[in-house]
Structures are given as C-alpha cells and as structure tokens.
C-alpha atoms as a PDB file:
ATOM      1  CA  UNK A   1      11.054 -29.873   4.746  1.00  0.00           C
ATOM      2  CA  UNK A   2       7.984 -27.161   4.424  1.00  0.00           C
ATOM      3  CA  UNK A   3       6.857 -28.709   1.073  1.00  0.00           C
ATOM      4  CA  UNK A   4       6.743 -32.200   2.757  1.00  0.00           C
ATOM      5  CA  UNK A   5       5.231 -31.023   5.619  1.00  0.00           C
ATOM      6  CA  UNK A   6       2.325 -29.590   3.202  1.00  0.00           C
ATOM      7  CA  UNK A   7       2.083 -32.724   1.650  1.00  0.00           C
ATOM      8  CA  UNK A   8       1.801 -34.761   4.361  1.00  0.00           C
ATOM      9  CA  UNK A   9      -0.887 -32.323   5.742  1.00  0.00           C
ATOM     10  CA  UNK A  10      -2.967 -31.750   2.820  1.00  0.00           C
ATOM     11  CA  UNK A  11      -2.668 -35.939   2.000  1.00  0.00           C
ATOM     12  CA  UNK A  12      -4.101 -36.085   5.634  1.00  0.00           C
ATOM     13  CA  UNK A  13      -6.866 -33.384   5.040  1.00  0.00           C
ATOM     14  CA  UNK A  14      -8.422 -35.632   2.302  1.00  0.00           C
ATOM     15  CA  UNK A  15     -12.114 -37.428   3.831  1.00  0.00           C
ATOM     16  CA  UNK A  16     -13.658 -37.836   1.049  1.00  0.00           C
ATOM     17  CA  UNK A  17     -12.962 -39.259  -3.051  1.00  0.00           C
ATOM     18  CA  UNK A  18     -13.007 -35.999  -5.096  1.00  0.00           C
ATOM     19  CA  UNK A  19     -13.226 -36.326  -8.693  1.00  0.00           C
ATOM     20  CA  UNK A  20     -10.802 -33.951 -10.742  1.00  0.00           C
ATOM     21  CA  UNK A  21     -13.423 -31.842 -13.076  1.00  0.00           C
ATOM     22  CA  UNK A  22     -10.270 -29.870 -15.014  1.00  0.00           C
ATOM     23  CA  UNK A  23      -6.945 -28.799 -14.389  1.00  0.00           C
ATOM     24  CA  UNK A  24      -3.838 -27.210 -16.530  1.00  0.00           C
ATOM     25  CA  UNK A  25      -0.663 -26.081 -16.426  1.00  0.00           C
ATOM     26  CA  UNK A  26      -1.123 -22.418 -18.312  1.00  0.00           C
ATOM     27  CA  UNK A  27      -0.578 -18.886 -18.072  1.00  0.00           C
ATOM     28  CA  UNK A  28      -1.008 -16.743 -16.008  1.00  0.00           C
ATOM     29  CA  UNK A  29      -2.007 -19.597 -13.462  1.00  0.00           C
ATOM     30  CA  UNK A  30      -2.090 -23.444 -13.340  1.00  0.00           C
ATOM     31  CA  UNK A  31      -5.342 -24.619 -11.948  1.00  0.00           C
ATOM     32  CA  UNK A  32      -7.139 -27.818 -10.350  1.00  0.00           C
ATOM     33  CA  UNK A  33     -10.704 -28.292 -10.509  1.00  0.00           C
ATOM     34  CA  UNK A  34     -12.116 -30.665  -7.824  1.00  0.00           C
ATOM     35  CA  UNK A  35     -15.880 -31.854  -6.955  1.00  0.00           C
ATOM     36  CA  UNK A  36     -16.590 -33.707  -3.739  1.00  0.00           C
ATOM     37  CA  UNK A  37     -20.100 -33.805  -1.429  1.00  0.00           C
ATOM     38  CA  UNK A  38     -19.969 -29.696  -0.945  1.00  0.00           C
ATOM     39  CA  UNK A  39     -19.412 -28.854  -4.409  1.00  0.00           C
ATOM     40  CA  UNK A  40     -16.684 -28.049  -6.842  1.00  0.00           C
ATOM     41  CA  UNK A  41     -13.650 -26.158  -5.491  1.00  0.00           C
ATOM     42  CA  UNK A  42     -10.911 -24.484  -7.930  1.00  0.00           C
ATOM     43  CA  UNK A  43      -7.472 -24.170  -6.903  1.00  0.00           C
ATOM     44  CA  UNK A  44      -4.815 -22.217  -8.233  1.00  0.00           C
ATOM     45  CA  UNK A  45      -0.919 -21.524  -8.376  1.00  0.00           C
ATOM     46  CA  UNK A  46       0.797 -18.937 -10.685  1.00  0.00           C
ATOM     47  CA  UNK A  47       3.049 -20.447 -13.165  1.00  0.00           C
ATOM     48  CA  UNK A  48       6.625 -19.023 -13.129  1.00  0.00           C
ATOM     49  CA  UNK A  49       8.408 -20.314 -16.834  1.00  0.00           C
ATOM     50  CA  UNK A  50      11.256 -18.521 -16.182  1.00  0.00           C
ATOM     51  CA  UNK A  51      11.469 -21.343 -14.228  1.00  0.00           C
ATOM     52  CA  UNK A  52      11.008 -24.393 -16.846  1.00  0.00           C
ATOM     53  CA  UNK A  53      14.170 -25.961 -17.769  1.00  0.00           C
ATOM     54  CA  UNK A  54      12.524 -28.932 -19.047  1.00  0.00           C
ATOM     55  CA  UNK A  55       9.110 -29.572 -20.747  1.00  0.00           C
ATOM     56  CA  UNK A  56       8.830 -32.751 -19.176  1.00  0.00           C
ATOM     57  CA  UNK A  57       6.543 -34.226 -16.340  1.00  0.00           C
ATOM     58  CA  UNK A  58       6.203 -37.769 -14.869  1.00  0.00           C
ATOM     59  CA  UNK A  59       2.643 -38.030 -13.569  1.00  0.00           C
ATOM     60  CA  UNK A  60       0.467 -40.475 -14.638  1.00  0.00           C
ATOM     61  CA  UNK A  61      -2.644 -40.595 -12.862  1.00  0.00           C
ATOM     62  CA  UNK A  62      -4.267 -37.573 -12.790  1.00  0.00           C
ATOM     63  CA  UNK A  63      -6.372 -37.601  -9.192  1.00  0.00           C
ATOM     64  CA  UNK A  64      -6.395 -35.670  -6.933  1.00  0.00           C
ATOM     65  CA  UNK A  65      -3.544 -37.166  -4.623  1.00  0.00           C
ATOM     66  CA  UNK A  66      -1.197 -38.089  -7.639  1.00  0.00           C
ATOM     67  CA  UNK A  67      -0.790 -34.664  -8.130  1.00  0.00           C
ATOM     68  CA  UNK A  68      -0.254 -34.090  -4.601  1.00  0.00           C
ATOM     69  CA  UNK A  69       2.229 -36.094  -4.021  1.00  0.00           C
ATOM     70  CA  UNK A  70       4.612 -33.795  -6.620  1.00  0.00           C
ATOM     71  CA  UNK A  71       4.446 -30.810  -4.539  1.00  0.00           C
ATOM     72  CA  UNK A  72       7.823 -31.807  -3.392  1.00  0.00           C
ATOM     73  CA  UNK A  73       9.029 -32.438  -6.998  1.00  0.00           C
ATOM     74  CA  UNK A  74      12.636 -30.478  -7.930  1.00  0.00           C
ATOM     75  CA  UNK A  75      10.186 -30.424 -11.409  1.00  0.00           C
ATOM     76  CA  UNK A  76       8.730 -27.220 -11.326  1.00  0.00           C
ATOM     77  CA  UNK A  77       5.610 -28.350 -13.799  1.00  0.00           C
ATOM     78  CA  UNK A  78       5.059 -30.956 -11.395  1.00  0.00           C
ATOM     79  CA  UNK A  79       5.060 -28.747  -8.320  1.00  0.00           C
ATOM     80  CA  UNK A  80       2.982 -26.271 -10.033  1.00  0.00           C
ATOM     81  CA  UNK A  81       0.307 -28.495 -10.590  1.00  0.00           C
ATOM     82  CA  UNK A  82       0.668 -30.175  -7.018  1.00  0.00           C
ATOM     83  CA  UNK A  83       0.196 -26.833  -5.713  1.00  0.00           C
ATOM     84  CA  UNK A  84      -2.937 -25.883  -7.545  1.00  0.00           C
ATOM     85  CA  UNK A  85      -4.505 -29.252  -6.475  1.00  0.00           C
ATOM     86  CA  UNK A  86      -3.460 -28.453  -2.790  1.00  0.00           C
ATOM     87  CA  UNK A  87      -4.834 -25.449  -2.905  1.00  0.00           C
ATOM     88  CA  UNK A  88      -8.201 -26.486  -4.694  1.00  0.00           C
ATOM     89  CA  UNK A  89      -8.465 -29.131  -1.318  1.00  0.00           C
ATOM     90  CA  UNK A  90      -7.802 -25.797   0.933  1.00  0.00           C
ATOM     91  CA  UNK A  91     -10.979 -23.833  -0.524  1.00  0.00           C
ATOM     92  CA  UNK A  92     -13.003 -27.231  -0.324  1.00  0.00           C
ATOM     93  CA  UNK A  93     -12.159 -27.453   3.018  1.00  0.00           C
ATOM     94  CA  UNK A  94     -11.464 -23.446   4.362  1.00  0.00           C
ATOM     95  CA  UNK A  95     -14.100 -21.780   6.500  1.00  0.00           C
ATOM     96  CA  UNK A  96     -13.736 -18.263   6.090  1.00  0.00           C
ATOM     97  CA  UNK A  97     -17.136 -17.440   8.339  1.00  0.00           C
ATOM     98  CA  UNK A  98     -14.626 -15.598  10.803  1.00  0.00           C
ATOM     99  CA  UNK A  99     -12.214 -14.431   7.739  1.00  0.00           C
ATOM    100  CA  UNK A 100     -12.135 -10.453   7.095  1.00  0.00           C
ATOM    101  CA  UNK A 101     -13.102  -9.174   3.898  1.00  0.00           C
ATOM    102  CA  UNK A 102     -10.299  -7.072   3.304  1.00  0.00           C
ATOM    103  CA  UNK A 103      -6.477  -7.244   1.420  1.00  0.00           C
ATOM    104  CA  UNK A 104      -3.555  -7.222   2.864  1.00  0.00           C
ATOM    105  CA  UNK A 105      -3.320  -3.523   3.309  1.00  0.00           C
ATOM    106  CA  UNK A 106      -5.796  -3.485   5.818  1.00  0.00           C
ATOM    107  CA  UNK A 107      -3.124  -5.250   8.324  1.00  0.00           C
ATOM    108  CA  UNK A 108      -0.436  -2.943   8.451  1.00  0.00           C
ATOM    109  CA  UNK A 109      -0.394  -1.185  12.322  1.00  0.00           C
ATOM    110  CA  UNK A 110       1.033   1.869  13.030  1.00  0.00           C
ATOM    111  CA  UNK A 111       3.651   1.016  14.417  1.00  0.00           C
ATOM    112  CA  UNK A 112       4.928  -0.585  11.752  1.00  0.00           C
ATOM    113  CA  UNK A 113       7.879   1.305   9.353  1.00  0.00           C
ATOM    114  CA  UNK A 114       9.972  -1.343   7.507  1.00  0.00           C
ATOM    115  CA  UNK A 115       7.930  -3.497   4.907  1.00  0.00           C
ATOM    116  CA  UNK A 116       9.617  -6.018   3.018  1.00  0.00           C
ATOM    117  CA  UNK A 117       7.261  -7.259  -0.764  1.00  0.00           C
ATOM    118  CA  UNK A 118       8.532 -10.463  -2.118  1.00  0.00           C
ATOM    119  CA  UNK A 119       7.509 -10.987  -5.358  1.00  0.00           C
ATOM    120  CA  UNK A 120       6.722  -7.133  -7.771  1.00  0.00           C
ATOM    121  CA  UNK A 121       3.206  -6.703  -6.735  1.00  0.00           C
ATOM    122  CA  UNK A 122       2.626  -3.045  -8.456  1.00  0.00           C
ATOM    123  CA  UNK A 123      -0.622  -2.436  -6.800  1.00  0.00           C
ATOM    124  CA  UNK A 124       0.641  -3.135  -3.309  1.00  0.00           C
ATOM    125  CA  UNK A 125       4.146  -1.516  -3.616  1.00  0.00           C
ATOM    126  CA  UNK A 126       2.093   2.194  -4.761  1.00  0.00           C
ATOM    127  CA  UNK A 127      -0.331   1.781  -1.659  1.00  0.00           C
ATOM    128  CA  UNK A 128       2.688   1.223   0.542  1.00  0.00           C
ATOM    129  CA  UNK A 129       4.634   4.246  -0.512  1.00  0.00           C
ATOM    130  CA  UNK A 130       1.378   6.426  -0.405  1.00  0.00           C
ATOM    131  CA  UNK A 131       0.658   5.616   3.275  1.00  0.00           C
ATOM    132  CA  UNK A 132       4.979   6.088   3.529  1.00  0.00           C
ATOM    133  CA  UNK A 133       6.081   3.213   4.417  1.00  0.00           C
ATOM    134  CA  UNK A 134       9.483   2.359   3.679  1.00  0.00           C
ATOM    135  CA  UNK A 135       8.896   0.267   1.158  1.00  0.00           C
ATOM    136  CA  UNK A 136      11.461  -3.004  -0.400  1.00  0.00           C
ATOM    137  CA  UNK A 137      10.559  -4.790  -3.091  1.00  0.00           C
ATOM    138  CA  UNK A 138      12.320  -7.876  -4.119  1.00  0.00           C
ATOM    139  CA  UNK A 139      11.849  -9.803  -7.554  1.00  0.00           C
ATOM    140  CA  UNK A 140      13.941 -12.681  -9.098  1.00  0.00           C
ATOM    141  CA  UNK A 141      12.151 -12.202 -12.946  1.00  0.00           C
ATOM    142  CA  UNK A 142      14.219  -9.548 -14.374  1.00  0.00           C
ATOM    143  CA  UNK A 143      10.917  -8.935 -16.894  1.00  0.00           C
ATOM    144  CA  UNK A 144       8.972  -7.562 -14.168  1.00  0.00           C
ATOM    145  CA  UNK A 145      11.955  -5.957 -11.950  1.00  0.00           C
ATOM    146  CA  UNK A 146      12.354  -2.138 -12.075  1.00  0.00           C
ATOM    147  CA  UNK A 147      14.885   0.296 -11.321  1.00  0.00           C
ATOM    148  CA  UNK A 148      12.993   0.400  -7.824  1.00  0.00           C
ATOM    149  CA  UNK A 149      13.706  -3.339  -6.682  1.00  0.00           C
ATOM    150  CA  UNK A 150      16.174  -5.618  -5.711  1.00  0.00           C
ATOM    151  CA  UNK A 151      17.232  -9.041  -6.984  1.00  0.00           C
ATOM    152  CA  UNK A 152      15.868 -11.888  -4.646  1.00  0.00           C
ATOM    153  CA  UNK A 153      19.329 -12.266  -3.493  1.00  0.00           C
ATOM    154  CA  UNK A 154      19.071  -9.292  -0.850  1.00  0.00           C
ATOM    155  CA  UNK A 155      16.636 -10.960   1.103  1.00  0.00           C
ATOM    156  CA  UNK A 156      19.268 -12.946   2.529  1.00  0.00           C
ATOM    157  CA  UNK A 157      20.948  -9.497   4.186  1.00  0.00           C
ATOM    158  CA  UNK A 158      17.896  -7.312   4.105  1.00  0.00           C
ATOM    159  CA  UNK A 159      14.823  -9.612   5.425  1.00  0.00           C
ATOM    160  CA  UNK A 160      16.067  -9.883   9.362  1.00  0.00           C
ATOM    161  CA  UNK A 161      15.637  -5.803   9.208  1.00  0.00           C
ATOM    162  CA  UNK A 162      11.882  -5.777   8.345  1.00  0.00           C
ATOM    163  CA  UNK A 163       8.891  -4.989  10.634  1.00  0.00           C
ATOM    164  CA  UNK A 164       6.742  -6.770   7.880  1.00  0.00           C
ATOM    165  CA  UNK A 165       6.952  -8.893   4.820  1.00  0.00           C
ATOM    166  CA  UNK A 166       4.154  -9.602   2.117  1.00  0.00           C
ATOM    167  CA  UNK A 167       4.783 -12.286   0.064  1.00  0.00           C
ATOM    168  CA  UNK A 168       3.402 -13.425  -2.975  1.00  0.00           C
ATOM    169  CA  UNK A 169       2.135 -17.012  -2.867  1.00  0.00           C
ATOM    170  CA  UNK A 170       4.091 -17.897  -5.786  1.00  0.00           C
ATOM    171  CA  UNK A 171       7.046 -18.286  -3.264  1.00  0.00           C
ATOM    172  CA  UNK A 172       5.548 -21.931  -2.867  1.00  0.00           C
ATOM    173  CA  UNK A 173       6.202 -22.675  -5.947  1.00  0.00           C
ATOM    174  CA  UNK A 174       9.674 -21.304  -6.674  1.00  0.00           C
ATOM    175  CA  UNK A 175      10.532 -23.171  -3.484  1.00  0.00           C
ATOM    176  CA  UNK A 176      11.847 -19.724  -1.259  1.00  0.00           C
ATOM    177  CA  UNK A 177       8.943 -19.446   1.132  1.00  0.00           C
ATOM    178  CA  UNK A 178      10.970 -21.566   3.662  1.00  0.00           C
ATOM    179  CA  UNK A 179      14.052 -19.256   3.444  1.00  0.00           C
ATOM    180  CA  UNK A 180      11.748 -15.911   3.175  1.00  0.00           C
ATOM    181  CA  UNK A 181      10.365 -17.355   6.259  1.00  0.00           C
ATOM    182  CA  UNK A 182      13.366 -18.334   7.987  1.00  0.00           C
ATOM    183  CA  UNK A 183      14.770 -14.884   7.687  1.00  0.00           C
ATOM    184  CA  UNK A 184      12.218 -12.559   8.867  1.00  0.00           C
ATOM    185  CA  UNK A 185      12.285 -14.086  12.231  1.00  0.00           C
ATOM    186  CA  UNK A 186      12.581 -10.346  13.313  1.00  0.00           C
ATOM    187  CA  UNK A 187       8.992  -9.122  11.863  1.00  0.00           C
ATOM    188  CA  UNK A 188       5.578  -8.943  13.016  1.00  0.00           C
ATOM    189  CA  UNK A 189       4.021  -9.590  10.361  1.00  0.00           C
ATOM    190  CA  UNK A 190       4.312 -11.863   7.723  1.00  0.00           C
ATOM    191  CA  UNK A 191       1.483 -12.677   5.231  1.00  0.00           C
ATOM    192  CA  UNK A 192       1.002 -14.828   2.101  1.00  0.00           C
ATOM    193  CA  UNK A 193      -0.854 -13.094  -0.483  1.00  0.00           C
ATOM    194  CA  UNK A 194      -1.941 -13.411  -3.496  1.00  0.00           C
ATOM    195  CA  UNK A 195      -4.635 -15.898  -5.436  1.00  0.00           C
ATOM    196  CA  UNK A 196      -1.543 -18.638  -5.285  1.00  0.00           C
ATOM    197  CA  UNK A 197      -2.031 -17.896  -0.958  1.00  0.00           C
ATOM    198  CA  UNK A 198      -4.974 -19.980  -1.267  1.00  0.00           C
ATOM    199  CA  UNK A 199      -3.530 -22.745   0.607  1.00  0.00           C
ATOM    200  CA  UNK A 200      -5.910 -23.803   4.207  1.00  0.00           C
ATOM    201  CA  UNK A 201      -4.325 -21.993   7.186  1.00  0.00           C
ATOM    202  CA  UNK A 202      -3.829 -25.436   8.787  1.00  0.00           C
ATOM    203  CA  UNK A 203      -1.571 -26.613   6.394  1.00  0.00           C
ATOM    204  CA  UNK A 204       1.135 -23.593   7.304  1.00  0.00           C
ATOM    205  CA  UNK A 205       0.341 -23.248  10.921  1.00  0.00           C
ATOM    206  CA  UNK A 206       3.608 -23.165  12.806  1.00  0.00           C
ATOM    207  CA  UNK A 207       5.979 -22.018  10.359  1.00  0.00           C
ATOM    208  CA  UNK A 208       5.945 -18.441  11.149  1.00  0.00           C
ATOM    209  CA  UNK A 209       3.590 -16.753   8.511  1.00  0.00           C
ATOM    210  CA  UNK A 210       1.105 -15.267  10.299  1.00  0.00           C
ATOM    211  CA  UNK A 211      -2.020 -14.103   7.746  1.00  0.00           C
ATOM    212  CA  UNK A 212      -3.017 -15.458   4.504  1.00  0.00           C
ATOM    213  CA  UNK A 213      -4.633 -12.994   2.364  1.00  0.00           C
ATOM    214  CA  UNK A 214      -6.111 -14.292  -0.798  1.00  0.00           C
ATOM    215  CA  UNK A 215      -9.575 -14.934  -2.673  1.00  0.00           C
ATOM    216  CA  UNK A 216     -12.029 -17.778  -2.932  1.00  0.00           C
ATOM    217  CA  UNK A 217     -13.206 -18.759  -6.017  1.00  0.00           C
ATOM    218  CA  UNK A 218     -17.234 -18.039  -5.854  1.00  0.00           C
ATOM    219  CA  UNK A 219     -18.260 -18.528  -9.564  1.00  0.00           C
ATOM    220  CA  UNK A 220     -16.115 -21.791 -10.579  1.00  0.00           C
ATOM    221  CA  UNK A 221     -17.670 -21.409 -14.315  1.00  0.00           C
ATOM    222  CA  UNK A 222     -16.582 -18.136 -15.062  1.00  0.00           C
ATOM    223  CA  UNK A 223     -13.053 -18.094 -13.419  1.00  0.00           C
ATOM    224  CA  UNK A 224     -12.480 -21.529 -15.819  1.00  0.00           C
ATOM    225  CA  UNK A 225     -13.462 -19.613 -18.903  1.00  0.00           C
ATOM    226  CA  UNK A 226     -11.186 -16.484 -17.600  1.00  0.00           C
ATOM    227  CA  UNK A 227      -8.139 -18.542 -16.993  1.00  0.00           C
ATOM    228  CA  UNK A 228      -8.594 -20.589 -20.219  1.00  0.00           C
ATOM    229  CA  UNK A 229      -8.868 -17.123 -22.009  1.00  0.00           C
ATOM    230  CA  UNK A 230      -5.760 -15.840 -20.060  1.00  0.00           C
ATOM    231  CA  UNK A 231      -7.239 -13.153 -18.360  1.00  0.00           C
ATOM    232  CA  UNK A 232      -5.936 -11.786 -14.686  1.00  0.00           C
ATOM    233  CA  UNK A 233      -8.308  -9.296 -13.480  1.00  0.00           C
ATOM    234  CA  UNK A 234     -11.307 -11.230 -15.283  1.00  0.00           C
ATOM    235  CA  UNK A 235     -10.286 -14.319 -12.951  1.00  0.00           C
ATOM    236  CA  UNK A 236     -10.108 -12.241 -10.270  1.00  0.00           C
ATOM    237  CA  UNK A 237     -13.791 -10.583 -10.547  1.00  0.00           C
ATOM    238  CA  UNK A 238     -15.360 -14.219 -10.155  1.00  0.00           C
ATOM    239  CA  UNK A 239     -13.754 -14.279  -6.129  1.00  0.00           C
ATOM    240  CA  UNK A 240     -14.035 -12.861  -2.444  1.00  0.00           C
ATOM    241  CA  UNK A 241     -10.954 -11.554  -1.097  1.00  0.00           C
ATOM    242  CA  UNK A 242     -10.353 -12.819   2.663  1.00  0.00           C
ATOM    243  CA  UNK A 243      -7.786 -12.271   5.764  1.00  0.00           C
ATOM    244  CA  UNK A 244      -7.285 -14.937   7.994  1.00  0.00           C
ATOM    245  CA  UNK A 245      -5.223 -14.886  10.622  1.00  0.00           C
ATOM    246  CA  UNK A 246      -3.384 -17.801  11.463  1.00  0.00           C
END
C-alpha cells in the first residue's frame, strides 16, 4: 500500500513535461536525471544486488512517469529506477528554505535512550555510541553486518522497544519501510536518512516517519561524473545536507 500511495502522489505532483537528461541502474546508486522550467534535478536510490534475482526489466519508455509507475514493481531493477525518478521529481519540487542544515544527529533529545539504525550506517552507529546511546543496529546484507548487529529479522521483536529509529532510505527500495514503520509505533522519532531519503516530505506525510534527513544535489555535473566513476563520498561533496521535519 505505501509504494502505491507514493506513486499515486508523486504521479499527481507532476505540472509540468520534464525531459529525462540521464539515468542508470549502477553502483553504488541508481540515478534519474530530469530538466523541467527550474532546471535539472538528480534523483537517486541506492542499489541493493543482493537483491537481483533476475537481470531482467520490462520498461519501455523511458520518461519520466514510465519509470514511475514501477515503483510498485515486485522487480527490484524496476523499483530501483522508479525510485530514483521519484526522488529526482522530490528535489525539483522540495523547498528546503525552512529545512535545517544539519544530519540526523542533530535530532536526537535528551530524553531519548533507545535508538534503533536500520540499515549499517558506520558513521552514525560510532556517533551514537560516543554520545551513549544504546545503540541497535540492524542489517539484512551479511557483507556489511558485524559481530555488533542483528539480522533484519529482530526488528519484528525489537522495534516496538525503541525511543528512536534512523533508517536508511534504501528501506524504500527493499520494500521494509512499511513494516519498519508499522512497528515503531512506540518511538518519537523516526527519520529517513540517507541520499536514497530524498523523496518530497509530501509524498510520506501521514505514515508515521517524522524527519527526512538527506542532501540535495547542488552541482548536477559533478555528482553525474562521481556516480558514473563509482565514487560515494565524491557524490556526496557535490550536495547540501538538510532536516525537514515532516
């Protein structure tokens, strides 16, 4: 139901006839590159092939809302992609001119003690144990677990107990965010982070995350050549991190 809610939403949030400049399905992220009347907008989603079963997709027409239209798709190339374009339509369309220039760090209150981390973030896991939180980290790709988290199959018993949860936005596109969400009815806080959290605030309003804490793209140019070349943290030097909360 959440993915065809997004679709429906981000179908709806389309004014204009964007052109699609460039888009992939690659590592580390897929991406969408759109142009309307304000500009060009890039969107992106991390890929996951630990997820591909099949090398196979069924689109056709690449615009903007063919691709859309997949981000229901059981295919997860499909969904990827539909993702990144949904997300390229979010930063045309976002206004961050009330949005706080900070990470998701920055939201944690004091009276917070429980924090649940969906997805191995190793930056974010080391800044929550040095302010001492108690600190879980969940991860279903066994090449980036550690001896310090849990399979994705805790969150089922574990995620009703948390004050807070920080999840990755990659949770769209393995299709948990709806259960993640479901099951920290109990906390606070919930925030979608990551470059894949680029998706516009309207499009999740109501479904119990409250932040989104990602980064818009400011140098389209240079992120393209970084994410053709592969690179992470080059990709992430062409953005501006933002907190909104929803």
């Amino acid at each position: 139901m959440l993915f065809k809610d997004i679709k429906r939403k981000a179908l709806k949030m389309i004014h204009e006839d964007f052109r699609v400049l460039d888009f992939s399905f690659g590592l580390p992220y897929t991406y969408v590159v759109i142009e309307g009347e304000r500009g060009k907008a890039l969107g992106v989603m991390m890929t996951l092939p630990e997820e591909i079963q099949l090398f196979r997709n069924s689109i056709e027409e690449t615009s903007v809302e063919a691709f859309i239209e997949k981000a229901d798709s059981l295919n997860i190339i499909e969904r990827t992609l539909a993702l990144a374009a949904i997300n390229a339509v979010s930063q045309y369309y976002i206004d961050l001119s009330g949005a706080e220039e900070k990470d998701v760090l920055g939201l944690l209150s004091g009276e917070i003690e429980r924090v649940a981390v969906i997805g191995n973030m190793p930056p974010i896991v080391k800044a929550l144990k040095e302010q001492e939180f108690e600190v879980y980290v969940f991860e279903r790709n066994p090449k980036i677990s550690d001896r310090e988290t849990f399979s994705d199959s805790f969150e089922y018993i574990l995620l009703p107990q948390m004050d807070a949860v920080i999840v990755s936005g990659s949770s769209l596109a393995n299709g948990t965010l709806e259960m993640i969400l479901e099951r920290s009815k109990n906390a606070e806080l919930i925030a979608l982070t990551g470059p894949s959290a680029q998706v516009h605030p309207e499009l999740i309003r109501g479904t119990g995350v409250t932040h989104l804490a990602s980064m818009k793209v400011l140098d389209v140019e240079r992120a393209l050549i970084k994410l053709k070349l592969g690179c992470f943290r080059g990709f992430e030097k062409a953005n501006r991190k933002y907190t909104i909360k929803i």
